[in-house]
Protein backbone atom coordinates (compact mmCIF):
# COMPACT_ATOMS: atom_id res chain seq x y z
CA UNK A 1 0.00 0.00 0.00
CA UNK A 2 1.27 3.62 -0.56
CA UNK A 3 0.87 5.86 2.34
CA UNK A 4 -1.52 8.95 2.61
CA UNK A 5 -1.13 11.55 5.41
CA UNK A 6 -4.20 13.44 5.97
CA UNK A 7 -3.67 16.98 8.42
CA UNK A 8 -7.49 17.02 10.15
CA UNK A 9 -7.98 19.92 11.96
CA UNK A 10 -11.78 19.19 13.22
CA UNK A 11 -13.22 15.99 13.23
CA UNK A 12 -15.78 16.25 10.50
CA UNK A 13 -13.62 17.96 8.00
CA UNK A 14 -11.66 14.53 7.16
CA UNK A 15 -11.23 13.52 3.34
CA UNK A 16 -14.97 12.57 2.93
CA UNK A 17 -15.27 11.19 -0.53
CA UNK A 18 -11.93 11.41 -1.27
CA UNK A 19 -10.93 8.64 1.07
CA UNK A 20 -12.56 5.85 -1.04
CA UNK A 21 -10.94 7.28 -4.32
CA UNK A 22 -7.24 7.20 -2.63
CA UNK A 23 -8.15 3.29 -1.37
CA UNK A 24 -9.00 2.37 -4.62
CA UNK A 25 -5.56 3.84 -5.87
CA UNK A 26 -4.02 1.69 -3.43
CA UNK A 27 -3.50 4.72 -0.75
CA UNK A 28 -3.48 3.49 3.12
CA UNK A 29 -5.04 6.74 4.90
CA UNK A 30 -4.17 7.99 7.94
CA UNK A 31 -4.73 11.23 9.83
CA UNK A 32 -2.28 13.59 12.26
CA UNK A 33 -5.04 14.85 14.03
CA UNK A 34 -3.62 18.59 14.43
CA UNK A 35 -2.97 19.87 18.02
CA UNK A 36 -3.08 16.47 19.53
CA UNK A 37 -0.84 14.60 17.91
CA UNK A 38 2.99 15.19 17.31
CA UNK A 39 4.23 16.06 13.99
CA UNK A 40 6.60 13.47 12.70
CA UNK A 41 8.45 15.62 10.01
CA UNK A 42 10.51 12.72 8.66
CA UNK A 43 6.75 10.92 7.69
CA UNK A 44 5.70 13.76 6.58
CA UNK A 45 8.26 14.43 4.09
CA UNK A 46 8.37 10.80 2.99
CA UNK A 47 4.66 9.63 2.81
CA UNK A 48 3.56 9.32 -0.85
CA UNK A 49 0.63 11.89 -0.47
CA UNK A 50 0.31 14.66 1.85
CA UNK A 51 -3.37 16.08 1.97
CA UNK A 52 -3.92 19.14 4.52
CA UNK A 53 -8.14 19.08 5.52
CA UNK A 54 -10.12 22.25 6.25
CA UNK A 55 -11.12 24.04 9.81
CA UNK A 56 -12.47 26.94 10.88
CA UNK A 57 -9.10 28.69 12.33
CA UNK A 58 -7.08 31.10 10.33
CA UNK A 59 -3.49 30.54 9.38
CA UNK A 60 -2.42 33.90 11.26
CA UNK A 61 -3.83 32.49 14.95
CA UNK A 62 -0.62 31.19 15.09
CA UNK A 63 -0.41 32.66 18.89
CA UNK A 64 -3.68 31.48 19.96
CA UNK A 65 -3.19 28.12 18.16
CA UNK A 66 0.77 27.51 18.58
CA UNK A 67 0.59 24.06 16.82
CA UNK A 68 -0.19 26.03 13.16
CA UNK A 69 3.98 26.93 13.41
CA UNK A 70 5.09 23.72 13.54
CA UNK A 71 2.63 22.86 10.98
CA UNK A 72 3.76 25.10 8.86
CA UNK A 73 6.53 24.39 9.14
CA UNK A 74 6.42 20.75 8.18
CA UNK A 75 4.16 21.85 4.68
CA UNK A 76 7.24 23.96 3.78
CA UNK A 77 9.36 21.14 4.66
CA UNK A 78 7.24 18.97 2.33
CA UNK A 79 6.83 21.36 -0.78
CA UNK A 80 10.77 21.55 -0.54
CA UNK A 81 10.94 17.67 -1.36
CA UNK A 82 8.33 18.53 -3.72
CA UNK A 83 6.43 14.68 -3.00
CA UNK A 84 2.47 14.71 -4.37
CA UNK A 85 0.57 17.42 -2.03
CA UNK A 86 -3.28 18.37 -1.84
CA UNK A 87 -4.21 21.23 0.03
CA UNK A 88 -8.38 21.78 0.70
CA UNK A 89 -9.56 25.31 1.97
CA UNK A 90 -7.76 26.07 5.34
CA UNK A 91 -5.34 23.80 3.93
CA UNK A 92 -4.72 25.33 0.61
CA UNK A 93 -4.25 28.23 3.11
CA UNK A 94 -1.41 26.57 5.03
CA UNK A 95 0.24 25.51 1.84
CA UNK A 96 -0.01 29.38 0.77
CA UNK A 97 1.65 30.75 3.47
CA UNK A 98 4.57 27.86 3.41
CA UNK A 99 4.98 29.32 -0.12
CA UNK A 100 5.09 32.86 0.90
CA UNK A 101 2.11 33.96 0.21
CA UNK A 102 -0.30 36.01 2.96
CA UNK A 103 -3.36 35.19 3.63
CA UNK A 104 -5.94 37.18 5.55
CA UNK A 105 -9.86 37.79 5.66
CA UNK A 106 -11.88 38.21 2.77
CA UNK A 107 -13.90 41.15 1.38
CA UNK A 108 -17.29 38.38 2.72
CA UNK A 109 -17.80 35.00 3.72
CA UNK A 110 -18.42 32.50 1.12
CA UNK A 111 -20.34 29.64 2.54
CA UNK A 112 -23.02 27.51 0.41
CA UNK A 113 -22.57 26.27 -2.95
CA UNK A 114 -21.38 28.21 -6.39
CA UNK A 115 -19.77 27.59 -8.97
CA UNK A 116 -16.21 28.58 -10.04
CA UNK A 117 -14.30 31.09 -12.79
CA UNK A 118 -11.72 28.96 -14.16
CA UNK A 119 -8.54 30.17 -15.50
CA UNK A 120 -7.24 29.10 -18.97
CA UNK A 121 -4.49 27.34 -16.64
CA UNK A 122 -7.61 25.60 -14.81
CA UNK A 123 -9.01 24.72 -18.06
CA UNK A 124 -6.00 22.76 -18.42
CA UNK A 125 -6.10 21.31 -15.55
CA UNK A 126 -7.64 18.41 -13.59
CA UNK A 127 -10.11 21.21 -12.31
CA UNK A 128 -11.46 21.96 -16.26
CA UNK A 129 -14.52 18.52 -15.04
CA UNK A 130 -15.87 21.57 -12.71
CA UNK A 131 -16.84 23.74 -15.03
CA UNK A 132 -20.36 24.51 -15.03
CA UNK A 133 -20.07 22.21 -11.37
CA UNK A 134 -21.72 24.27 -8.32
CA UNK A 135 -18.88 23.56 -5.44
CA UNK A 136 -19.13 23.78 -1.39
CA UNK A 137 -17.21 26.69 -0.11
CA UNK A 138 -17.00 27.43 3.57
CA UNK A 139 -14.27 30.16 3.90
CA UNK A 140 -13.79 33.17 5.13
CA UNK A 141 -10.42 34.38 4.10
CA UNK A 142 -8.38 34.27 1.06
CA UNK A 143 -4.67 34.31 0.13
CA UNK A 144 -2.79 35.91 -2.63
CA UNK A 145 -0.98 33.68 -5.31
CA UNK A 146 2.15 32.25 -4.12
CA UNK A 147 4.91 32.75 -6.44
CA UNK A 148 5.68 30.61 -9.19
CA UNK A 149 2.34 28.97 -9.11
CA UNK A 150 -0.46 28.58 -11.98
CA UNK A 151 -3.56 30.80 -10.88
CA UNK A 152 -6.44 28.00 -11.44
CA UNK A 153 -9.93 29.39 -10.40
CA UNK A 154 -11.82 32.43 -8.83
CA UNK A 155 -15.19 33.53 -7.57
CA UNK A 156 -15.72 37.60 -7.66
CA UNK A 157 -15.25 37.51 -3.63
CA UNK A 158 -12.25 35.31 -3.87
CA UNK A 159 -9.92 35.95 -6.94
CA UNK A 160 -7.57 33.21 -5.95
CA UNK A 161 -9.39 29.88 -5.17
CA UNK A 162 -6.96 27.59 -6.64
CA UNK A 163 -3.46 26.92 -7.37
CA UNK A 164 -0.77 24.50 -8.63
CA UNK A 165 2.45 24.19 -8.92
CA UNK A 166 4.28 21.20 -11.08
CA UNK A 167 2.13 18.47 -11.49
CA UNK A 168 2.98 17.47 -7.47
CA UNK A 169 1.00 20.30 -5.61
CA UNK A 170 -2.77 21.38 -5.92
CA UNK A 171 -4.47 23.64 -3.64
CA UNK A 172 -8.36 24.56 -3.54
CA UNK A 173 -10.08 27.21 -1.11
CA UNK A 174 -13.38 25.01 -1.92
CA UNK A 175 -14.49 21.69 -1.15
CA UNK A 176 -15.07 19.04 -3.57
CA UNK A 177 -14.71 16.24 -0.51
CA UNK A 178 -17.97 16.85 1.43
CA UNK A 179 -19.89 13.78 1.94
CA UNK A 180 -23.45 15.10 0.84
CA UNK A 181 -24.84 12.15 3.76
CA UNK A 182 -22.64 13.92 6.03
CA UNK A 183 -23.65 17.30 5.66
CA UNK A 184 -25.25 17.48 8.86
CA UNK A 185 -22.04 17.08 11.02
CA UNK A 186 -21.01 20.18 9.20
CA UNK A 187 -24.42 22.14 10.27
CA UNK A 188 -23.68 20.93 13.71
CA UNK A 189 -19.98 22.01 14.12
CA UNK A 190 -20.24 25.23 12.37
CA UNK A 191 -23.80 26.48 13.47
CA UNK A 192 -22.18 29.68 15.27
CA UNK A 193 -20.50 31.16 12.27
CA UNK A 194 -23.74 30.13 10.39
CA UNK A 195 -25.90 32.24 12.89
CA UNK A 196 -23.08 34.81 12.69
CA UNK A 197 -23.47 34.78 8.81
CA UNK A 198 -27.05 35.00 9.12
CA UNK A 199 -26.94 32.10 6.57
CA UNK A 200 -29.93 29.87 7.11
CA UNK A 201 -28.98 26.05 6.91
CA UNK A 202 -32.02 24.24 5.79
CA UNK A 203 -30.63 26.17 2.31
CA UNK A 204 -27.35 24.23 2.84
CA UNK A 205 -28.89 21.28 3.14
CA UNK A 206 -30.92 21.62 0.55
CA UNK A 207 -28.43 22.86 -1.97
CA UNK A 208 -26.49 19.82 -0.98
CA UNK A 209 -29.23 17.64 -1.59
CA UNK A 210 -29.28 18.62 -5.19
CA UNK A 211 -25.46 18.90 -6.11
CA UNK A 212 -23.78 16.52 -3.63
CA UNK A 213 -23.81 13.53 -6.01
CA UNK A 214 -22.62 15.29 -9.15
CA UNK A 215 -19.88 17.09 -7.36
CA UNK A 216 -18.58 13.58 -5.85
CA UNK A 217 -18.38 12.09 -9.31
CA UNK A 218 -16.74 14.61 -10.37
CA UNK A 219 -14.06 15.40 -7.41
CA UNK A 220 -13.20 11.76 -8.66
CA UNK A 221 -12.65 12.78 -12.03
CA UNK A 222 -10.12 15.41 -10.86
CA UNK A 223 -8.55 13.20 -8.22
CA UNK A 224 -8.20 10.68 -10.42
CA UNK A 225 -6.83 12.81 -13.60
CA UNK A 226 -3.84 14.33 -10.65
CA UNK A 227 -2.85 11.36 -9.38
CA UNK A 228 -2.10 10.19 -13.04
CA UNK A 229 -0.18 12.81 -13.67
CA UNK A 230 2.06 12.97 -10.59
CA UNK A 231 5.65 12.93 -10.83
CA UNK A 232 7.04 10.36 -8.96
């Protein structure tokens, strides 16, 4: 089995649909459950897929939630070996600020699904099956292109929502992971910045209702189309 490292930073933010995609590539998943468990840089940097989940934290906390440093930390140690990478809203974050990049919050809140702008680079990319494909975001901030990346996708309140660089490193402020039968656990853990947001979740749950299956068969288009084109 090739090994999968998965950063989780809450619970029900893990690699959803993803996780049966990477099994049937012959990927043994496990997580580093972030803040709890220690941060073995050597795995890290030698595990043949690095993905780094979502949460609702911000990547400059980094006094109120010490453990994002060494995190950090360990991404930019892992881009530098430049082994296969996947980075998924506060995790395409992370991977942004390892490459330099700031990130801070966002003009609004985009959470509820949309669909994406994508760039002539994103037309080229594994990320050309969601076009015309309404996506989950649940974000607040946004980060500026990294240098000597590919600008993939934008929304008008987010003009960078994905990035790549090489064929080894893919980053996406949405969600194409979320289990549409899981939906709920999201609801739960994120019903104060919902009520903050004045965003009402039956609409959520509807919305995901209606797009959750065609957005899983298509995150394993895109999954599928990367991790053929890796460079091992």
């Amino acid at each position: 089995m090739k090994t999968c490292l998965a950063f989780r930073h809450v619970a029900f933010e893990d690699a959803g649909t993803l996780a049966p995609i990477l099994a049937e590539r012959g990927f043994d998943v496990g997580y580093v459950d972030l803040g709890i468990d220690d941060l073995d840089r050597s795995e890290i940097t030698g595990c043949d897929l690095l993905v780094v989940l979502g949460g609702p934290i911000g990547v400059y906390e980094q006094d109120d939630y010490p453990f994002l440093k060494g995190e950090i930390a360990a991404i930019r140690d892992r881009l530098a070996v430049m082994r296969p990478t996947l980075g998924i809203c506060l995790g395409a974050q992370l991977i942004a600020t390892a490459l330099g990049a700031k990130v801070a919050p966002g003009p609004a809140k985009e959470i509820g699904w949309g669909p994406l702008e994508l760039t002539a680079s994103g037309r080229r990319s594994p990320l050309c099956h969601l076009d015309g494909v309404p996506v989950l975001h649940w974000h607040g901030d946004n980060f500026q292109l990294p240098p000597a990346t590919e600008h993939l996708a934008r929304t008008a309140h987010c003009p960078f929502q994905a990035f790549s660089k090489g064929p080894n490193l893919l980053a996406m402020q949405f969600h194409i992971e979320t289990d549409a039968q899981r939906i709920e656990s999201w609801l739960i853990g994120h019903t104060v910045e919902l009520r903050k947001a004045q965003i009402d979740p039956s609409v959520i749950r509807k919305d995901t209702a209606q797009h959750g299956a065609q957005l899983q068969q298509t995150a394993s288009r895109i999954i599928n189309e990367w991790l053929d084109g890796l460079a091992l």
